[in-house]
C-alpha atoms as a PDB file:
ATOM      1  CA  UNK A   1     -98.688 -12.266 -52.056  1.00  0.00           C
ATOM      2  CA  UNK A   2     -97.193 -15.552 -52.815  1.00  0.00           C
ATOM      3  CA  UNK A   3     -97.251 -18.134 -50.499  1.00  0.00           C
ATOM      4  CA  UNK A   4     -93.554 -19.755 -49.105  1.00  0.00           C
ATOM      5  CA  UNK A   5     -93.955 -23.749 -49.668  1.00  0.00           C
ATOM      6  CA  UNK A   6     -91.841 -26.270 -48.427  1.00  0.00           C
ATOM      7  CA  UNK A   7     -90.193 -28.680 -51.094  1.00  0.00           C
ATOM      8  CA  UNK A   8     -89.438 -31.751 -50.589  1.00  0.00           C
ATOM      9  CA  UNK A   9     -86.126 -31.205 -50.215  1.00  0.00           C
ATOM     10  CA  UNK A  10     -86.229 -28.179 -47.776  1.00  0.00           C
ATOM     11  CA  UNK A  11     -87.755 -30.614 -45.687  1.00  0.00           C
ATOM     12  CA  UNK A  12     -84.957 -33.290 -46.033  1.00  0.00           C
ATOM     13  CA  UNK A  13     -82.412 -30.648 -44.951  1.00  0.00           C
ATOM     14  CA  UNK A  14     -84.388 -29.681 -42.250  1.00  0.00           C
ATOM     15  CA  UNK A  15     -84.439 -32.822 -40.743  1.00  0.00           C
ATOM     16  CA  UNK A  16     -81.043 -33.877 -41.487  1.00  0.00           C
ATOM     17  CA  UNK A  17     -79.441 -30.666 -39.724  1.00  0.00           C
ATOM     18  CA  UNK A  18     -81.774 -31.952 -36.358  1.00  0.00           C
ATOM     19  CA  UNK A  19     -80.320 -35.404 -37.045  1.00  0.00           C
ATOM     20  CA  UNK A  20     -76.819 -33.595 -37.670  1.00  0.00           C
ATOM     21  CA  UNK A  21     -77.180 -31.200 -34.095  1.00  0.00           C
ATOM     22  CA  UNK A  22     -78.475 -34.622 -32.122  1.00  0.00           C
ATOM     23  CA  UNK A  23     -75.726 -36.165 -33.064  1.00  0.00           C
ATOM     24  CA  UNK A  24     -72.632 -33.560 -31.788  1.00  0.00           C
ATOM     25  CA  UNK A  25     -72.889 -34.496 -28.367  1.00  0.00           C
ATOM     26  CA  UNK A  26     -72.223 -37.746 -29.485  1.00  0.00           C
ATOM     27  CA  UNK A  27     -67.963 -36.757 -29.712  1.00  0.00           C
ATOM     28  CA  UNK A  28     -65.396 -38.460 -27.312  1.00  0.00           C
ATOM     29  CA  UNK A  29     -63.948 -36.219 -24.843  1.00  0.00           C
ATOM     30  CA  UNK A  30     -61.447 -37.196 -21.698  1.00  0.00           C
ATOM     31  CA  UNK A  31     -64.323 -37.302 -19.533  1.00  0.00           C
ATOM     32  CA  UNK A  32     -65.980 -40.484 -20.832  1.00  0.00           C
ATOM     33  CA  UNK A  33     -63.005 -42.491 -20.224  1.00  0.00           C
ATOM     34  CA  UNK A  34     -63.783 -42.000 -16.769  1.00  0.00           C
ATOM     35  CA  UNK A  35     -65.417 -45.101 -15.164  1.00  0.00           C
ATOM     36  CA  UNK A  36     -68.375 -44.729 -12.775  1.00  0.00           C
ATOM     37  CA  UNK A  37     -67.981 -43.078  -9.854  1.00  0.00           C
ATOM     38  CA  UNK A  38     -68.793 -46.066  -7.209  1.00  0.00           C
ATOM     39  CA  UNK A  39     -66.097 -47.028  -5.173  1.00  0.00           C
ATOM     40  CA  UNK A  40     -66.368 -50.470  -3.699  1.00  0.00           C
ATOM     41  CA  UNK A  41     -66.341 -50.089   0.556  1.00  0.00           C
ATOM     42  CA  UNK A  42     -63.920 -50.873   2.076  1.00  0.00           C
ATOM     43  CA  UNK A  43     -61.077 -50.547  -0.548  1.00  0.00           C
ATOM     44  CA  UNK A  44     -58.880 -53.545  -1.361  1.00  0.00           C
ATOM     45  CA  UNK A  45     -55.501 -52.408  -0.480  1.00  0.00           C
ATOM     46  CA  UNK A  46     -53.020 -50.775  -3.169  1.00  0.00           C
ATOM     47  CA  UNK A  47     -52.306 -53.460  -6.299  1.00  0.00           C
ATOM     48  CA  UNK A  48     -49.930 -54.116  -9.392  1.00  0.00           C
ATOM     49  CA  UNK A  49     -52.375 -53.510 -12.381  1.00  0.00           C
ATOM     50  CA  UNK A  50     -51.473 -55.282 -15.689  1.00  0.00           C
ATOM     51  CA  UNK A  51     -53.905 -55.970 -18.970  1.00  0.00           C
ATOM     52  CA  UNK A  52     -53.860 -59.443 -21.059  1.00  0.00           C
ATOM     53  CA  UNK A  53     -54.912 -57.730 -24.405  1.00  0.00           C
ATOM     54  CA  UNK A  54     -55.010 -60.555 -26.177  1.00  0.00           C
ATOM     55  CA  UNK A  55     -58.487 -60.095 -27.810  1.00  0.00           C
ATOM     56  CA  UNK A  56     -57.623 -56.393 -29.043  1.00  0.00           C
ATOM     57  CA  UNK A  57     -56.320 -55.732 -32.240  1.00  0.00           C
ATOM     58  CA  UNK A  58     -55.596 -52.129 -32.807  1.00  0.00           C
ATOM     59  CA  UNK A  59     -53.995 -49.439 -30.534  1.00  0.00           C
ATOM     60  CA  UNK A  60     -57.096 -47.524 -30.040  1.00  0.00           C
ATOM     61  CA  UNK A  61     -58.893 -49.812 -28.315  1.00  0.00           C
ATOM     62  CA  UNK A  62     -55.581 -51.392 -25.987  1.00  0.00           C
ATOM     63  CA  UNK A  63     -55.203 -46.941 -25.263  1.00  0.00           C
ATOM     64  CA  UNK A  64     -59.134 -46.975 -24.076  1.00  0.00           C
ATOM     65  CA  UNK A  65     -58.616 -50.329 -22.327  1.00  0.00           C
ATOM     66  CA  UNK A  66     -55.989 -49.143 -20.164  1.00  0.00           C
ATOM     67  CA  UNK A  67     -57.171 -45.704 -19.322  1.00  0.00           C
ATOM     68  CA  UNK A  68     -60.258 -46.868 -18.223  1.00  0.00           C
ATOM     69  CA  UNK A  69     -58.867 -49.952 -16.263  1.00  0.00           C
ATOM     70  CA  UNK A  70     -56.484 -47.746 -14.396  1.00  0.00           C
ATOM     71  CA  UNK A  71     -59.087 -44.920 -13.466  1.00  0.00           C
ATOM     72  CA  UNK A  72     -61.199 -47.983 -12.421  1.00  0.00           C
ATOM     73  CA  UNK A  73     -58.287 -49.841 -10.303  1.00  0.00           C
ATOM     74  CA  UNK A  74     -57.231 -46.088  -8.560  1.00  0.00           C
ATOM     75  CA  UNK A  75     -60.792 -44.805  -8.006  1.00  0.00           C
ATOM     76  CA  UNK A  76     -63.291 -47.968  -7.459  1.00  0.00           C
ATOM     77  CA  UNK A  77     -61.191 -50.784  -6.179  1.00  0.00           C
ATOM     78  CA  UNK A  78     -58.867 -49.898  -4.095  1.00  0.00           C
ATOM     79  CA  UNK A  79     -56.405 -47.952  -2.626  1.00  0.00           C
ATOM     80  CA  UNK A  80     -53.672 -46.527  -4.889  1.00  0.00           C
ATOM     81  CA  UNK A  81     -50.796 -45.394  -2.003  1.00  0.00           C
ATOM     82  CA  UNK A  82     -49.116 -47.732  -0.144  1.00  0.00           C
ATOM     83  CA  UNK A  83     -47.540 -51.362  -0.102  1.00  0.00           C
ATOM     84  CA  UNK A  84     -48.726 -53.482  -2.766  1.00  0.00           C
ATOM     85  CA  UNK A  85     -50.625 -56.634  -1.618  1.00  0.00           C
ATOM     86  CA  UNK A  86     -50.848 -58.533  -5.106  1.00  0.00           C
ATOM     87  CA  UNK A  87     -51.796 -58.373  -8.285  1.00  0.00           C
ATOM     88  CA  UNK A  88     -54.963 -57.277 -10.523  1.00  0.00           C
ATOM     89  CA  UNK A  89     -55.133 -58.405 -13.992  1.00  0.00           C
ATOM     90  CA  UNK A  90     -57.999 -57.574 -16.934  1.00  0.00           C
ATOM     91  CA  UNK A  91     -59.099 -59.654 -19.790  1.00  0.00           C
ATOM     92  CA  UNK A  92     -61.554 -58.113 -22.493  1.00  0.00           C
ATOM     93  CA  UNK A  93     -63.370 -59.305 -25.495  1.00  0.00           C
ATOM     94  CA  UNK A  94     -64.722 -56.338 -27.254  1.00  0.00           C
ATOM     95  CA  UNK A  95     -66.619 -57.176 -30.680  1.00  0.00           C
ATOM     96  CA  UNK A  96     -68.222 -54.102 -32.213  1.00  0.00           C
ATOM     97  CA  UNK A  97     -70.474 -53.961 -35.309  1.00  0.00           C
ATOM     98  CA  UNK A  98     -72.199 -51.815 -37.492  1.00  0.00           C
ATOM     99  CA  UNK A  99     -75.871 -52.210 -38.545  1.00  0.00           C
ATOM    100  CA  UNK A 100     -77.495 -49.878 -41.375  1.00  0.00           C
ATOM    101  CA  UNK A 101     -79.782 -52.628 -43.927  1.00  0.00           C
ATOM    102  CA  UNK A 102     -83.229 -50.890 -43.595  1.00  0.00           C
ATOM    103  CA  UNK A 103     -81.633 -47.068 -43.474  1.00  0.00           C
ATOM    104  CA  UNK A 104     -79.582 -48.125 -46.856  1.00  0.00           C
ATOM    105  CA  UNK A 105     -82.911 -48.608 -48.603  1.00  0.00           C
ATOM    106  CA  UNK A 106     -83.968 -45.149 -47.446  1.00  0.00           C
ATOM    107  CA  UNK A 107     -81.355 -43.581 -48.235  1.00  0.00           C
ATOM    108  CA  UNK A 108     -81.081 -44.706 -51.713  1.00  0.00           C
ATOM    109  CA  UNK A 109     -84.660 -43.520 -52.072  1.00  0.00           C
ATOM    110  CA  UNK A 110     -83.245 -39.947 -50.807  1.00  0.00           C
ATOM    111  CA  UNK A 111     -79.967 -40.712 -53.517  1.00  0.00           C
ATOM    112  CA  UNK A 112     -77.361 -40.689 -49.945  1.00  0.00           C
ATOM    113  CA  UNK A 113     -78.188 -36.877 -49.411  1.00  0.00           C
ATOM    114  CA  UNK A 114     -78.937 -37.138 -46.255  1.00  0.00           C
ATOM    115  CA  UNK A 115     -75.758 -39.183 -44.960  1.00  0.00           C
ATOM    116  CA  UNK A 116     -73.477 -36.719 -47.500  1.00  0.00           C
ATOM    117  CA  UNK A 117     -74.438 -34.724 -44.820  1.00  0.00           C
ATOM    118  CA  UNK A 118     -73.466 -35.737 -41.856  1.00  0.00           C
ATOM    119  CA  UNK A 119     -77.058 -37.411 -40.634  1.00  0.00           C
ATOM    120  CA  UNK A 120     -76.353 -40.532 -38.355  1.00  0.00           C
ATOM    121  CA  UNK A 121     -77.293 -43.649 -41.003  1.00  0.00           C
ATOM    122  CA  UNK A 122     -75.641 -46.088 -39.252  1.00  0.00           C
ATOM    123  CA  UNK A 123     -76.031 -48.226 -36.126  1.00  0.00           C
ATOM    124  CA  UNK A 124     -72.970 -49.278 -34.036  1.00  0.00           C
ATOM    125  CA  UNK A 125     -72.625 -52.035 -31.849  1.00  0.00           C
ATOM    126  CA  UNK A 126     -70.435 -52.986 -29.552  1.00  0.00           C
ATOM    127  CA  UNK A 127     -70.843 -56.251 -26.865  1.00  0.00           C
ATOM    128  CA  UNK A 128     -67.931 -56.490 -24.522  1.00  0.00           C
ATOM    129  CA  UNK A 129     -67.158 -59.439 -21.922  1.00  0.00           C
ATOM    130  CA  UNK A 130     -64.754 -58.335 -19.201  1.00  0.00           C
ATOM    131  CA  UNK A 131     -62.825 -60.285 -16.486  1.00  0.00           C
ATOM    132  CA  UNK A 132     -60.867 -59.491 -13.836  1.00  0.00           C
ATOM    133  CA  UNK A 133     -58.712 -61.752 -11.950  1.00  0.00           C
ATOM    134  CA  UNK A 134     -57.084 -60.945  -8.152  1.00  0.00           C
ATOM    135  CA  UNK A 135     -53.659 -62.542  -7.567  1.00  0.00           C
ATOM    136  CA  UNK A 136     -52.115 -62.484  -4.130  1.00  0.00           C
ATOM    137  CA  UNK A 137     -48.462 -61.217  -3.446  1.00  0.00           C
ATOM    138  CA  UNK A 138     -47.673 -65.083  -4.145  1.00  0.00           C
ATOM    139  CA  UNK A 139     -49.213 -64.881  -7.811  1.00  0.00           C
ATOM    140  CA  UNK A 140     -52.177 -67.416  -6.811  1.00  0.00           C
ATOM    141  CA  UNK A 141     -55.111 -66.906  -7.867  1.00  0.00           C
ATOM    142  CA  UNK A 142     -57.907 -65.711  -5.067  1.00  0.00           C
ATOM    143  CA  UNK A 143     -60.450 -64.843  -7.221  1.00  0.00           C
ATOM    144  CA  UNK A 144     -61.738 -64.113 -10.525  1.00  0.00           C
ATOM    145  CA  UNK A 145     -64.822 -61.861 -11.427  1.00  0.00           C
ATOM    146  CA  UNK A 146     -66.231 -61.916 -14.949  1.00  0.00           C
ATOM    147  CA  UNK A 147     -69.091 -59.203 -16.548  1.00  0.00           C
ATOM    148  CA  UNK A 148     -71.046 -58.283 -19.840  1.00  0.00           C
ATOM    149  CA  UNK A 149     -71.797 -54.858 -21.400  1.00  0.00           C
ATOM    150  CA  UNK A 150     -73.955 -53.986 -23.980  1.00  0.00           C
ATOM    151  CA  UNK A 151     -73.864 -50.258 -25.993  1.00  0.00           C
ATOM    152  CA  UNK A 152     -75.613 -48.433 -29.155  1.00  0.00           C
ATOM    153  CA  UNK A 153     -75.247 -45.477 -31.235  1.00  0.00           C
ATOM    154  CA  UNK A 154     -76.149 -44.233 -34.253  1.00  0.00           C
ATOM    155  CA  UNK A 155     -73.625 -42.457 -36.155  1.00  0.00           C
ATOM    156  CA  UNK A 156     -72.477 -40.598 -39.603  1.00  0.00           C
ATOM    157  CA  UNK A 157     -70.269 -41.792 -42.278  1.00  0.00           C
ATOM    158  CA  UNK A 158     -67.964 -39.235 -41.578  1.00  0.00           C
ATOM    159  CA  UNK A 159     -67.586 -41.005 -37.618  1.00  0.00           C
ATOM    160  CA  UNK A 160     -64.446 -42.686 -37.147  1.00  0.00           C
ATOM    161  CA  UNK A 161     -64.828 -43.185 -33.464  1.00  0.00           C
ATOM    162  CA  UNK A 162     -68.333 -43.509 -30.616  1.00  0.00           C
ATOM    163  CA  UNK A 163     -68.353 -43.688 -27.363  1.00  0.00           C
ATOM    164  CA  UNK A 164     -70.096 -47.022 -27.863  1.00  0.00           C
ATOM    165  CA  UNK A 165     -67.010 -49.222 -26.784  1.00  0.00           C
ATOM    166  CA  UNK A 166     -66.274 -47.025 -23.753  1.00  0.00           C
ATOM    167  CA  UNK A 167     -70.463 -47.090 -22.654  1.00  0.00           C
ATOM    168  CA  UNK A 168     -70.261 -51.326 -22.926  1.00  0.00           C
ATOM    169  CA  UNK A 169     -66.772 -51.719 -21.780  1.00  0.00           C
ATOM    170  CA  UNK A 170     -67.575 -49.450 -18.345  1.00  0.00           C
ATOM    171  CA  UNK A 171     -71.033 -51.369 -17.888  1.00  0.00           C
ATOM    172  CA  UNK A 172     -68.928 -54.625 -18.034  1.00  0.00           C
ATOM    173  CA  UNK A 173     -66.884 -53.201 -14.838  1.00  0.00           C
ATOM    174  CA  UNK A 174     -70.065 -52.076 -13.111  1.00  0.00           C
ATOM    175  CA  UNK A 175     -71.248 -55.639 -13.236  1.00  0.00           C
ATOM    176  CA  UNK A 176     -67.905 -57.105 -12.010  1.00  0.00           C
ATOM    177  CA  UNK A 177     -67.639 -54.231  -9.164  1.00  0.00           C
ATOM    178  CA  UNK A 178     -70.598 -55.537  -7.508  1.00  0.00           C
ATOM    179  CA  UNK A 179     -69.653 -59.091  -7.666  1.00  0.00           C
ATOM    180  CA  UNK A 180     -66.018 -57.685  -5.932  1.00  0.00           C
ATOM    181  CA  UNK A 181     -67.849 -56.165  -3.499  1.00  0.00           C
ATOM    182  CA  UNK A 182     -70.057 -59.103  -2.069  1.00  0.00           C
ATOM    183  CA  UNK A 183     -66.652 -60.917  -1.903  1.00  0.00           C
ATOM    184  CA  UNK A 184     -64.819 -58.541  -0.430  1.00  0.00           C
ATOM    185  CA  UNK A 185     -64.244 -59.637   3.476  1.00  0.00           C
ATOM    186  CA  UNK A 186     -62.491 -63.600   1.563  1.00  0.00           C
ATOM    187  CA  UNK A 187     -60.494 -61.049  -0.561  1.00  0.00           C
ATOM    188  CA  UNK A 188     -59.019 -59.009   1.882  1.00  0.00           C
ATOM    189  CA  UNK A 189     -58.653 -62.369   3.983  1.00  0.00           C
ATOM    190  CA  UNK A 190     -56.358 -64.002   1.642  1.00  0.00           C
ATOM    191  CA  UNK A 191     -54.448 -60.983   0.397  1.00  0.00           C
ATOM    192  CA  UNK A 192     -53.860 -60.206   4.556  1.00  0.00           C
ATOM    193  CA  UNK A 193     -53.025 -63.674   5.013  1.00  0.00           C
ATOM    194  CA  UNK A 194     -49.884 -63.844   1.860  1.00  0.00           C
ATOM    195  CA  UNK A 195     -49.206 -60.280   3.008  1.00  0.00           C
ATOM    196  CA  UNK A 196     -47.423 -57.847   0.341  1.00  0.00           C
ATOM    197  CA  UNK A 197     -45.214 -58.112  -2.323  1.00  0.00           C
ATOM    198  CA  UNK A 198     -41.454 -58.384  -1.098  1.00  0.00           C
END
């Protein structure tokens, strides 16, 4: 009886299709533009939200931005019914990369099979500064709250969008979310003390 051997190539299919089935859950649904789930205690009371997308430079990322920043506004900071006490701005810098030196070596070695299909050859990046500024009914400014986030992914040249952007941009609002919190009772304070928006 003759023996079945693996070729060399059986073997790079193999472990491209693993590489290929990792890589599936990697797809952006309406759930992951959901921030996290920790509202701040107490709420602030119900703001005007508004986005200086300055930094952004394609509709994609300004859609993201603002679904996100709402969600986070209406679930996490405060209360969305009610009369509106002032105002809560965002400010983002998102700058996303993609990294791939070393794997286009290998993959020259393999002549691209692997990435022709579908395995995730390439690293994105994404490092995203967020800032959030509180403005009471009197559009002064009572405080402003700034944080970082940090996301990877690898991905396959057939990828056109990762939920790498969303993962940094949501771990920039965690950051800022705690600083909100500490300052809460000064917040509430001044916002009480200007009282709502006529």
């Amino acid at each position: 009886m003759k023996k079945n051997k693996l070729s060399f190539w059986h073997i790079i299919v193999y472990i491209t299709s693993a590489f290929i089935l990792q890589s599936c859950g990697s797809a952006i649904t309406l759930a992951d533009y959901k921030p996290s789930n920790k509202p701040i205690n107490p709420k602030l009371p119900s703001m005007e939200k508004s986005i200086d997308d300055y930094y952004h430079a394609n509709v994609q990322s300004n859609e993201m931005t603002l679904r996100i920043f709402n969600k986070e506004v209406d679930d996490n900071l405060t209360n969305p019914y009610g009369k509106k006490y002032g105002y809560i701005v965002l400010k983002t810098n998102s700058v996303g990369s993609v990294k791939c030196k070393g794997v286009l070596i290998a993959e020259a070695c393999l002549l691209f099979f692997p990435a022709m299909l579908g395995a995730p050859t390439l690293k994105g990046v994404n490092d995203t500064e967020s800032e959030i500024l509180i403005y009471n009914s009197k559009h002064e400014l009572i405080g402003r709250y700034t944080g970082t986030g940090q996301a990877s992914q690898w991905m396959n040249m057939y990828t056109f969008q990762t939920k790498v952007p969303i993962i940094a941009f949501n771990a920039s609002l965690d950051e800022i979310r705690v600083k909100i919190q500490a300052d809460m009772p000064r917040i509430q304070s001044e916002l009480d003390k200007a009282g709502p928006i006529n």
